[in-house]
N, C-alpha and C. Protein backbone atom coordinates (compact mmCIF):
# COMPACT_ATOMS: atom_id res chain seq x y z
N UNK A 1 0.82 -1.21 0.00
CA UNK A 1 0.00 0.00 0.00
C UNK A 1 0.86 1.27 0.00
N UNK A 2 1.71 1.28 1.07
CA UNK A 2 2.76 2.14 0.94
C UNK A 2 3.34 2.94 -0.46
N UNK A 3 3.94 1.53 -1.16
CA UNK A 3 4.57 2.24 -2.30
C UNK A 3 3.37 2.32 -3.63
N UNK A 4 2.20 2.29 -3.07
CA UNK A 4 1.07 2.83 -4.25
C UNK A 4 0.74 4.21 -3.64
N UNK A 5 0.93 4.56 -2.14
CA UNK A 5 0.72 5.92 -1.52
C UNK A 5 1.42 6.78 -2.81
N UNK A 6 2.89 6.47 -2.43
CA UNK A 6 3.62 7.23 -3.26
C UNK A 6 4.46 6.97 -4.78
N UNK A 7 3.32 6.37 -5.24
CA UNK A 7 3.16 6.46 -6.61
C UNK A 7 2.34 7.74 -7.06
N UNK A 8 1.40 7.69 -6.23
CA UNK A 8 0.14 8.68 -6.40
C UNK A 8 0.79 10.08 -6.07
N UNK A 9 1.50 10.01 -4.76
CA UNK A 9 2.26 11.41 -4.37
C UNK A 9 2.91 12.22 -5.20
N UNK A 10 3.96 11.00 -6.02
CA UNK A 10 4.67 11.15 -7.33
C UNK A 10 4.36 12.38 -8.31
N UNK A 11 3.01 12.66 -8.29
CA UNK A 11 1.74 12.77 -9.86
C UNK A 11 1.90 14.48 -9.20
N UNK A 12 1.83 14.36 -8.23
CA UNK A 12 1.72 16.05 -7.54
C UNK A 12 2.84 16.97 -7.81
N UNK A 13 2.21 18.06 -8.67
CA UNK A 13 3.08 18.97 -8.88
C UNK A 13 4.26 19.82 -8.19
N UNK A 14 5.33 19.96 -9.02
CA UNK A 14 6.38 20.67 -8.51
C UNK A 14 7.29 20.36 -7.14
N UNK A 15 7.77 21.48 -6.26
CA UNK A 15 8.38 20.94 -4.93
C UNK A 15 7.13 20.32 -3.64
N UNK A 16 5.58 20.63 -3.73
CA UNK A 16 5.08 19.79 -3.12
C UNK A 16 5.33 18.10 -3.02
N UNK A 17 5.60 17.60 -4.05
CA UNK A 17 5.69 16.11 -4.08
C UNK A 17 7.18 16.03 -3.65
N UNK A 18 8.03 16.73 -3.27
CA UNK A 18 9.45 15.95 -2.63
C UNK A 18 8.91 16.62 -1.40
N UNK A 19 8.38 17.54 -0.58
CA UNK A 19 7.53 17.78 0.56
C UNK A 19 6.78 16.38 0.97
N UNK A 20 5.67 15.98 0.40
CA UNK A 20 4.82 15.28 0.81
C UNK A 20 5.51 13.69 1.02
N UNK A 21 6.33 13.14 -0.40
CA UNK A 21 7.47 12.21 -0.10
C UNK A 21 7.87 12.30 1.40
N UNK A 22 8.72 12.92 1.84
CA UNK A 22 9.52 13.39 2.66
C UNK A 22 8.68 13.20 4.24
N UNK A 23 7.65 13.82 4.14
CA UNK A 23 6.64 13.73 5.30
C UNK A 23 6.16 12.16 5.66
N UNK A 24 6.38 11.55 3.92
CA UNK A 24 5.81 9.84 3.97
C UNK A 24 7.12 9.25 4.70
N UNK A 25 8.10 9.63 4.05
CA UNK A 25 9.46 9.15 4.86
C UNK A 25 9.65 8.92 5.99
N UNK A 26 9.16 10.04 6.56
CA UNK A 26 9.78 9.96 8.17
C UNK A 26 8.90 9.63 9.18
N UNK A 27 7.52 9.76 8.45
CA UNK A 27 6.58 9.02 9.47
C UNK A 27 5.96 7.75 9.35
N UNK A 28 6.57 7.15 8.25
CA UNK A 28 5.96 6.11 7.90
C UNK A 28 5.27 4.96 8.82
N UNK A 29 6.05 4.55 9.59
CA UNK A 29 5.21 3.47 10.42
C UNK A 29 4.29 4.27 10.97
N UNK A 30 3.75 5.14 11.27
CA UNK A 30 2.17 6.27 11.66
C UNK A 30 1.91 5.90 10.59
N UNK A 31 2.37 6.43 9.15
CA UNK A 31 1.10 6.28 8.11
C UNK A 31 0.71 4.82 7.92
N UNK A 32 1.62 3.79 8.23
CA UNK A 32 0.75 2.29 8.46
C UNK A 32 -0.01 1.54 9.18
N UNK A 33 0.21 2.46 10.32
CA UNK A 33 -0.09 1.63 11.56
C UNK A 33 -1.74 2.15 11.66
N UNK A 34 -2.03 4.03 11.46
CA UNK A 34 -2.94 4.28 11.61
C UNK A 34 -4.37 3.52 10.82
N UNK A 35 -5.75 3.88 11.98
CA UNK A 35 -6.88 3.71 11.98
C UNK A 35 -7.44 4.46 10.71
N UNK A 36 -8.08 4.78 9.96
CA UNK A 36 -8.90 5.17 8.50
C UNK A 36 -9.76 6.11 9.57
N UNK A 37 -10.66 5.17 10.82
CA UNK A 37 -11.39 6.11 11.91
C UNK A 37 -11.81 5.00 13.01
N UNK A 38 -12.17 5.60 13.92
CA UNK A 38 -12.53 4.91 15.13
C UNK A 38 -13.48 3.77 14.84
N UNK A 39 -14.87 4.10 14.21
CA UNK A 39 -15.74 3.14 14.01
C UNK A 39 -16.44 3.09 12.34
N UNK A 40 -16.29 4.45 11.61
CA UNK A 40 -17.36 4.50 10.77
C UNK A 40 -16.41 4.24 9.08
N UNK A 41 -15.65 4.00 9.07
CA UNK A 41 -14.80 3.37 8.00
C UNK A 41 -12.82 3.18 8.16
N UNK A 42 -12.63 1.95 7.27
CA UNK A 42 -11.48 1.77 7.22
C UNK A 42 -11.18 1.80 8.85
N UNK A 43 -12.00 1.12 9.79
CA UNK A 43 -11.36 1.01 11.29
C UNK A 43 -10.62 -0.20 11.49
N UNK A 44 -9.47 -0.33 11.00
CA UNK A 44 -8.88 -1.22 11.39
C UNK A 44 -7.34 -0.48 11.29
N UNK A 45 -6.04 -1.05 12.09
CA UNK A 45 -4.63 -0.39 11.75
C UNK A 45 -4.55 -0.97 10.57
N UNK A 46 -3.70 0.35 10.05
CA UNK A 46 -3.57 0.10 8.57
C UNK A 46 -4.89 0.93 7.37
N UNK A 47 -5.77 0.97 8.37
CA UNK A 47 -6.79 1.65 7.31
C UNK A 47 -7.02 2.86 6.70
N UNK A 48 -6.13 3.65 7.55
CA UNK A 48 -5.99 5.16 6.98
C UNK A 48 -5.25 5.13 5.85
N UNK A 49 -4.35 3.87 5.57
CA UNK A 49 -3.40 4.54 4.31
C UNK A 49 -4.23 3.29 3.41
N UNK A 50 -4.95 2.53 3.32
CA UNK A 50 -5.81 2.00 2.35
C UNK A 50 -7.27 3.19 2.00
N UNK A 51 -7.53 4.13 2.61
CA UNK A 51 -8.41 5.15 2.60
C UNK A 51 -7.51 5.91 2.15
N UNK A 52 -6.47 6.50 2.41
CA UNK A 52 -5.86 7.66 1.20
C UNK A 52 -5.29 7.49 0.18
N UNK A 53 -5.32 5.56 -0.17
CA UNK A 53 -4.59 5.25 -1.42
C UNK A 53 -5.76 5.30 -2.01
N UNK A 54 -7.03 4.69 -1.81
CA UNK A 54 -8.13 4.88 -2.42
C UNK A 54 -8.78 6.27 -3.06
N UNK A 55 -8.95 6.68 -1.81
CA UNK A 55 -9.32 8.29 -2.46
C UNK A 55 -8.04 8.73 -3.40
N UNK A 56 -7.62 8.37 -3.46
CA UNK A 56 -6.15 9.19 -4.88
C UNK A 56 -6.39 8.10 -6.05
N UNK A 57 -6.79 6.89 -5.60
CA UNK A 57 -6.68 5.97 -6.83
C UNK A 57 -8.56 6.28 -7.35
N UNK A 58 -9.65 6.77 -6.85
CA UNK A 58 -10.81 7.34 -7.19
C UNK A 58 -10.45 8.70 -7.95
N UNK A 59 -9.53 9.35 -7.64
CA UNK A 59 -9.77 11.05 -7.99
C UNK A 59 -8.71 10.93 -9.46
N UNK A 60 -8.22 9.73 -9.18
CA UNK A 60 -7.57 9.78 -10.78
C UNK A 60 -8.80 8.96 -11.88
N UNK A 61 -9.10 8.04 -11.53
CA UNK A 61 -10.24 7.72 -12.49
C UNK A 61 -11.04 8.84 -12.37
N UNK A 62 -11.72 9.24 -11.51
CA UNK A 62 -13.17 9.90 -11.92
C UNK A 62 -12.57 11.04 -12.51
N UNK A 63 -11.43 11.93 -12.47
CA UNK A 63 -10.68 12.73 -13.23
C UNK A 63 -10.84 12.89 -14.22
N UNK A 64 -10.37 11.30 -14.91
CA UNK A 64 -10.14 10.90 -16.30
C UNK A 64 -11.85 11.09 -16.65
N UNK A 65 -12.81 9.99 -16.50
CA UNK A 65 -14.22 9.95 -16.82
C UNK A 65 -14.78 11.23 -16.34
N UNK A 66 -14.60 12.39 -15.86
CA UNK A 66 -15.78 13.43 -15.88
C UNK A 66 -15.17 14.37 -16.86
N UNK A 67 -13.93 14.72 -16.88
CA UNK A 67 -13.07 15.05 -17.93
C UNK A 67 -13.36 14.42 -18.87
N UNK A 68 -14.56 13.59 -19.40
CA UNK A 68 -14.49 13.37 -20.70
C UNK A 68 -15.61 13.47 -20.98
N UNK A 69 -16.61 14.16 -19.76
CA UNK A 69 -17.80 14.87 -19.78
C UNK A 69 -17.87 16.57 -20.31
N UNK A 70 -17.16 16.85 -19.39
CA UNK A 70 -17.09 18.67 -19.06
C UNK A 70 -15.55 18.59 -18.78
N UNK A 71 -14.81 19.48 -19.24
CA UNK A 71 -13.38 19.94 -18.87
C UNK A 71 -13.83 20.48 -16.94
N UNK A 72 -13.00 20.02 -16.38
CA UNK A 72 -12.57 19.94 -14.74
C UNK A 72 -11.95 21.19 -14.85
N UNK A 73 -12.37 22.69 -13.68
CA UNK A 73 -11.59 23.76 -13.62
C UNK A 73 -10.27 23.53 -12.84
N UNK A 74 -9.70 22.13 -12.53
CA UNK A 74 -8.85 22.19 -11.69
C UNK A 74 -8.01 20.56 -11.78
N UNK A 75 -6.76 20.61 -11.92
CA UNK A 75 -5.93 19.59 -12.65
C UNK A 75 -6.28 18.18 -11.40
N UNK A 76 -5.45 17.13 -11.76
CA UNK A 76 -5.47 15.84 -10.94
C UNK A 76 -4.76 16.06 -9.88
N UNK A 77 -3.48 16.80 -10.27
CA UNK A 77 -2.57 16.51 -9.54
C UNK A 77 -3.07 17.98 -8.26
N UNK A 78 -4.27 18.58 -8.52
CA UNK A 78 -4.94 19.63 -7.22
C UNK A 78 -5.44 18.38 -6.38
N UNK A 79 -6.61 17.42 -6.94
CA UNK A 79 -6.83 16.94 -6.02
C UNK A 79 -6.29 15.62 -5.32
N UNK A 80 -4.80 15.21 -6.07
CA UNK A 80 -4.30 14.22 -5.24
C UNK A 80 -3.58 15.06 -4.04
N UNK A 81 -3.05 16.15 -4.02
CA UNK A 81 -2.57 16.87 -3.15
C UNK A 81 -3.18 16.86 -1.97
N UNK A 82 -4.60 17.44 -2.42
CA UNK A 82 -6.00 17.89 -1.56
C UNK A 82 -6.05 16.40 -0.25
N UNK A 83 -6.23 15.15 -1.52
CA UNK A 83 -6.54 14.10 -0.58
C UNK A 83 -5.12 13.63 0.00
N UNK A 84 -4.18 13.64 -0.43
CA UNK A 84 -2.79 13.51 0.45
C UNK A 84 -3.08 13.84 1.82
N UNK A 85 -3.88 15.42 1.73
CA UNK A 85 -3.33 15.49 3.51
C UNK A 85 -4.84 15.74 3.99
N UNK A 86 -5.81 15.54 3.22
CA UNK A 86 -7.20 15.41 3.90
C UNK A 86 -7.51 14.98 5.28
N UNK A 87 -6.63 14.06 5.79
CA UNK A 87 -6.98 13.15 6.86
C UNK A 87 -5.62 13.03 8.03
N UNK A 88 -4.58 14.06 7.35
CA UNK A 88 -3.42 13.76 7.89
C UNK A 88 -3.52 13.75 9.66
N UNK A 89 -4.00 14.29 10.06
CA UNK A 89 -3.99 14.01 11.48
C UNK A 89 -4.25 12.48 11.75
N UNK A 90 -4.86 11.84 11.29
CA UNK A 90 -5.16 10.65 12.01
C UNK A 90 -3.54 9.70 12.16
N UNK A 91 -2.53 10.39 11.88
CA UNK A 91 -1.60 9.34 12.53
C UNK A 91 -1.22 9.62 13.46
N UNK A 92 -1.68 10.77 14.11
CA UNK A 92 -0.93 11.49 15.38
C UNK A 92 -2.46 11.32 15.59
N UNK A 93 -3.78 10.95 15.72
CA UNK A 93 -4.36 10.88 16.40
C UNK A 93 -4.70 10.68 18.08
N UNK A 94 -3.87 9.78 18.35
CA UNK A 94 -3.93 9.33 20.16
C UNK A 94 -2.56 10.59 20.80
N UNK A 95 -2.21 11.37 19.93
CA UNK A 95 -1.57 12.69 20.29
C UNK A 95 -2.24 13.83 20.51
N UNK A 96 -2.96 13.94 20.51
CA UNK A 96 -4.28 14.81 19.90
C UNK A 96 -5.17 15.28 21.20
N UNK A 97 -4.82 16.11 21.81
CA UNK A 97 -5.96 16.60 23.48
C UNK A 97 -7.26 16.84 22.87
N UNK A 98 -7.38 17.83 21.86
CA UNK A 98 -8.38 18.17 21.31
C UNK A 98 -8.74 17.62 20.07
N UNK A 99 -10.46 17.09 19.92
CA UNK A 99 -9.79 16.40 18.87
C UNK A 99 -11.52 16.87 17.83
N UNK A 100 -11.51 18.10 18.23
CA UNK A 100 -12.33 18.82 17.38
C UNK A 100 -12.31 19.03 16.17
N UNK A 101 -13.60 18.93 15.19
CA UNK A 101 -12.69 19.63 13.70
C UNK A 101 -11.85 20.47 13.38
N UNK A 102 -12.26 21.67 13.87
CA UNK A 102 -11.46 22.66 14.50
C UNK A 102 -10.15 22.76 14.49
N UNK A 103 -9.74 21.82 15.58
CA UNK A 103 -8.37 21.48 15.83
C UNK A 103 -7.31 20.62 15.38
N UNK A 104 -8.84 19.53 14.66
CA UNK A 104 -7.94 18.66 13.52
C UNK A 104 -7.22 19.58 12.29
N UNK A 105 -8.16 20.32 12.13
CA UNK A 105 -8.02 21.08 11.10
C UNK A 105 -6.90 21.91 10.86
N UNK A 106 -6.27 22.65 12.15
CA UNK A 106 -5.40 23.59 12.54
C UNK A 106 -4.10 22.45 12.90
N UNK A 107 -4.17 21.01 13.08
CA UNK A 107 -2.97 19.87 13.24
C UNK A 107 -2.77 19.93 11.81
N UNK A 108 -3.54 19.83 10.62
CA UNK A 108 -3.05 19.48 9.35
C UNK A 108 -2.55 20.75 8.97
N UNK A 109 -3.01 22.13 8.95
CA UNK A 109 -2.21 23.09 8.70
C UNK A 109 -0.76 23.61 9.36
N UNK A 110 -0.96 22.80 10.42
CA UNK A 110 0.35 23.24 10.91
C UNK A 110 1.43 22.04 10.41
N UNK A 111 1.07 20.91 10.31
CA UNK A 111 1.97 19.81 9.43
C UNK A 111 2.34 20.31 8.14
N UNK A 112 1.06 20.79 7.57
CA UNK A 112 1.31 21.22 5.95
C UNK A 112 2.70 22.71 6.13
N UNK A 113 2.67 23.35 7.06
CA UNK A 113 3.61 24.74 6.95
C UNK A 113 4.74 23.84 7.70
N UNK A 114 4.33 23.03 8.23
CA UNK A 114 6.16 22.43 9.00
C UNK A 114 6.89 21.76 7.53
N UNK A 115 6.23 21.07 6.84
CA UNK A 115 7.00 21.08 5.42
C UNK A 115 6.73 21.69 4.37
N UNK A 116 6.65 22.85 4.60
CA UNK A 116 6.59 23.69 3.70
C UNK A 116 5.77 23.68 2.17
N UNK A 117 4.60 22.94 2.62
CA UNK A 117 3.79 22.66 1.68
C UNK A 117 2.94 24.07 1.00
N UNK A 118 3.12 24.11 -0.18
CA UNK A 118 2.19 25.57 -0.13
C UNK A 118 0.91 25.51 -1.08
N UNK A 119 -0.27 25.61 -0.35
CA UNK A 119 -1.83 25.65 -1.04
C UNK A 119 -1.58 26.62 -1.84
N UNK A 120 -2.99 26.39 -2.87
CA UNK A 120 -3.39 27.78 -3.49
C UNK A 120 -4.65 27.71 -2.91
N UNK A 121 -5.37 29.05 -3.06
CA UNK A 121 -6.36 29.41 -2.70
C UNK A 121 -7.68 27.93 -2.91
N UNK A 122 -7.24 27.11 -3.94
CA UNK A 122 -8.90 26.77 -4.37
C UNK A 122 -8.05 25.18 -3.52
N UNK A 123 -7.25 25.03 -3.04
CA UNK A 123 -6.25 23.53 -2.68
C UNK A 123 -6.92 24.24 -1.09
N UNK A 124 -7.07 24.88 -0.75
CA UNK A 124 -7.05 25.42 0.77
C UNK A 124 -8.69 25.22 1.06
N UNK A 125 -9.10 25.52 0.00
CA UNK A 125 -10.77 25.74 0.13
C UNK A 125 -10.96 23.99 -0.11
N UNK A 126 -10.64 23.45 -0.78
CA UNK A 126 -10.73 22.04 -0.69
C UNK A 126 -10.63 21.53 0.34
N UNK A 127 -9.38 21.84 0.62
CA UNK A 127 -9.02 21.15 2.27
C UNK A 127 -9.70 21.52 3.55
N UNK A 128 -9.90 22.67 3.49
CA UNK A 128 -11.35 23.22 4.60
C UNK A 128 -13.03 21.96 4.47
N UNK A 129 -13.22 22.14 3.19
CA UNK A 129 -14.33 21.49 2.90
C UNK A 129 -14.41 20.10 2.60
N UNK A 130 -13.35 19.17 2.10
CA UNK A 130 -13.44 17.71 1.94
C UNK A 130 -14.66 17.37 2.90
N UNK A 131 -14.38 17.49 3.71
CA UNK A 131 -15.94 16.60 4.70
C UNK A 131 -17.35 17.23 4.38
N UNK A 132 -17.20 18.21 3.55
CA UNK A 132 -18.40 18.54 3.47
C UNK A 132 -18.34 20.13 3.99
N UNK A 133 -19.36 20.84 3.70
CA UNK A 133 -19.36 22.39 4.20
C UNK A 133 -20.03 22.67 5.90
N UNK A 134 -21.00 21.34 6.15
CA UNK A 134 -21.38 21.74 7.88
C UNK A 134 -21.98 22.82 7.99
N UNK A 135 -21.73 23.04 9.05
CA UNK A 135 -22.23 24.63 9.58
C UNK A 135 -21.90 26.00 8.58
N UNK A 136 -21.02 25.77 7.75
CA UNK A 136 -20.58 27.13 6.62
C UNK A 136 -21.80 27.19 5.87
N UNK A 137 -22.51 25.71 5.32
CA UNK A 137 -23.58 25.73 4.27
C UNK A 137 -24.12 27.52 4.36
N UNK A 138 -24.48 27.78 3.05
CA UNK A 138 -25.16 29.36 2.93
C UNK A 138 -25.90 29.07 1.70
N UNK A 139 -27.45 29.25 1.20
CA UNK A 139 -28.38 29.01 0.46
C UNK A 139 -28.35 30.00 -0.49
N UNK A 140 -27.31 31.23 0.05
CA UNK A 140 -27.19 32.18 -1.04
C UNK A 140 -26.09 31.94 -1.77
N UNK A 141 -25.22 31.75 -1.61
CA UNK A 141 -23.77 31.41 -2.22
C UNK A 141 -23.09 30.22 -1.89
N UNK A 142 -22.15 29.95 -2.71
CA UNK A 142 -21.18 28.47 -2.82
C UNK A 142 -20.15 28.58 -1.25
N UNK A 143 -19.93 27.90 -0.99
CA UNK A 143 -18.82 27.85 -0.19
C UNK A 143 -17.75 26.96 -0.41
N UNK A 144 -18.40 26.10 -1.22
CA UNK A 144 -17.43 24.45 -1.53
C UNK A 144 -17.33 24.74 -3.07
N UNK A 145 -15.87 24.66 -2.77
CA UNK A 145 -15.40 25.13 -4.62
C UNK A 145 -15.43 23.94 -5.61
N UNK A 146 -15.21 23.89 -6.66
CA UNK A 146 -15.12 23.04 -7.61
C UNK A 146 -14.32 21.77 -6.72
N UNK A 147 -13.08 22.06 -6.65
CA UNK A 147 -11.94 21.00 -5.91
C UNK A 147 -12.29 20.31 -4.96
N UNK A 148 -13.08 20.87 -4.18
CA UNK A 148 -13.85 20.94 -2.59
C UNK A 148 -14.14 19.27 -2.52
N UNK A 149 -15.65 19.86 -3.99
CA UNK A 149 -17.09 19.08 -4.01
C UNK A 149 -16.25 17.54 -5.05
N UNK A 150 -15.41 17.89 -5.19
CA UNK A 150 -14.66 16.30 -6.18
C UNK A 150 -13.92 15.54 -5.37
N UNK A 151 -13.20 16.25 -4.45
CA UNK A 151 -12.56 15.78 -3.23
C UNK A 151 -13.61 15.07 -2.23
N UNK A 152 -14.55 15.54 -1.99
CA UNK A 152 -15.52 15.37 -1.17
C UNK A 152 -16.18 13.79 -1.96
N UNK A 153 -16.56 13.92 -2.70
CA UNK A 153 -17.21 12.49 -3.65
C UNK A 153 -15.91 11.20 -3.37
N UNK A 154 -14.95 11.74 -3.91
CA UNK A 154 -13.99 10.72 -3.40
C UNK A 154 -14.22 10.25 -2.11
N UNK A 155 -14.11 10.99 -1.18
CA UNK A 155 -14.07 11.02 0.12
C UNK A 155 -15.12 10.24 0.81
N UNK A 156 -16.40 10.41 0.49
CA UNK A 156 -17.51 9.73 0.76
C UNK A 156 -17.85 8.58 0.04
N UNK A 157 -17.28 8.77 -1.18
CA UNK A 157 -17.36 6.92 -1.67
C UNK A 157 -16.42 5.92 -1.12
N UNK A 158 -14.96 6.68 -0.39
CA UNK A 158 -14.22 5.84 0.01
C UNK A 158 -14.98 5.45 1.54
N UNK A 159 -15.16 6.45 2.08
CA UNK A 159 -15.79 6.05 3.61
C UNK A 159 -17.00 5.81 3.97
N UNK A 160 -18.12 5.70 3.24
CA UNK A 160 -19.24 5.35 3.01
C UNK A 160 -20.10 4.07 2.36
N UNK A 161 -19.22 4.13 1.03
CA UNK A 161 -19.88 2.99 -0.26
C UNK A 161 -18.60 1.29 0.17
N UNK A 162 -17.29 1.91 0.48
CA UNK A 162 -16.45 1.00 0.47
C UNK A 162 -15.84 0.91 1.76
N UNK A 163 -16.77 1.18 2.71
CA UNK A 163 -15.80 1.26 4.16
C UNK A 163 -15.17 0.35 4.79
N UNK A 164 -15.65 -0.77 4.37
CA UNK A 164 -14.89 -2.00 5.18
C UNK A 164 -13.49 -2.63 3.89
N UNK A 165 -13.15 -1.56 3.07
CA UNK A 165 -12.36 -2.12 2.14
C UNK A 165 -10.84 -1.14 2.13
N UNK A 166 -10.04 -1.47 1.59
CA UNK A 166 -9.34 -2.75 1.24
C UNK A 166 -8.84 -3.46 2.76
N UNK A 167 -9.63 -4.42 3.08
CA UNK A 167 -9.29 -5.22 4.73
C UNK A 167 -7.90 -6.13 3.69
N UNK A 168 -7.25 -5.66 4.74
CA UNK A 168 -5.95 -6.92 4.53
C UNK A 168 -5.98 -8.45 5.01
């Protein structure tokens, strides 16, 4: 699983992908060992990195097939990035006092600036929203960008439609 992680990492543009490499490097036994989640998918060790190989191995197919619907405002290699660190807290999870969205949220940004990972605006708005918009929802305007709502489909077909998969 490992070296399909970073096959996928590979695909990500520019100095992010020797960043994100690098982060796989040194924490690796966390990225194997970890839970996908406590109870509601991929709960087993090991399941978080069969849930982020998935969601990267989904966002490159459905890439390819909606891209051959409507041109995508936003390349593959936005949302393998996006799902790279979607979930990154969960290997430092049992590190974690607070373990609010909130605060998950503010653990992955502060991982993402400790290696110097750098968003763009619509990679940031993705990463805010992958789970969905929550409490932001607004009936007058978008909040979940293009990247967001593709990230998000991944995301929920991996932890929803296929949750008990890939069991080793």
């Amino acid at each position: 699983m490992l070296d399909e992680l970073k096959r996928y990492v590979g695909l990500i543009d520019g100095p992010n992908c020797e960043r994100c490499l690098r982060m796989l490097d040194e924490h690796q036994q966390r990225f194997e060992e970890a839970w996908g989640s406590s109870h509601n998918h991929q709960a087993w060790a090991g399941g978080y990195l069969g849930h982020v190989v998935e969601v990267m191995r989904l966002a490159c197919t459905l890439h390819i097939a909606m891209g051959t619907i409507r041109p995508l405002p936003f390349t593959m290699q936005d949302a393998l990035l996006v799902l790279f660190l979607h979930d990154l807290e969960k290997p430092w999870k049992q590190d974690l006092t607070d373990r609010t969205k909130d605060a998950r949220h503010r653990f992955r940004l502060a991982m993402i600036a400790q290696y110097g990972i750098e968003l763009t605006d619509e990679q940031d708005n993705a990463l805010q929203y992958v789970e969905g918009e929550g409490d932001d929802y607004r009936s007058n305007r978008r909040v979940m960008n293009e990247l967001a709502a593709f990230c998000h489909m991944c995301d929920v077909a991996s932890a929803r439609i296929w949750h008990d998969q890939p069991k080793r």
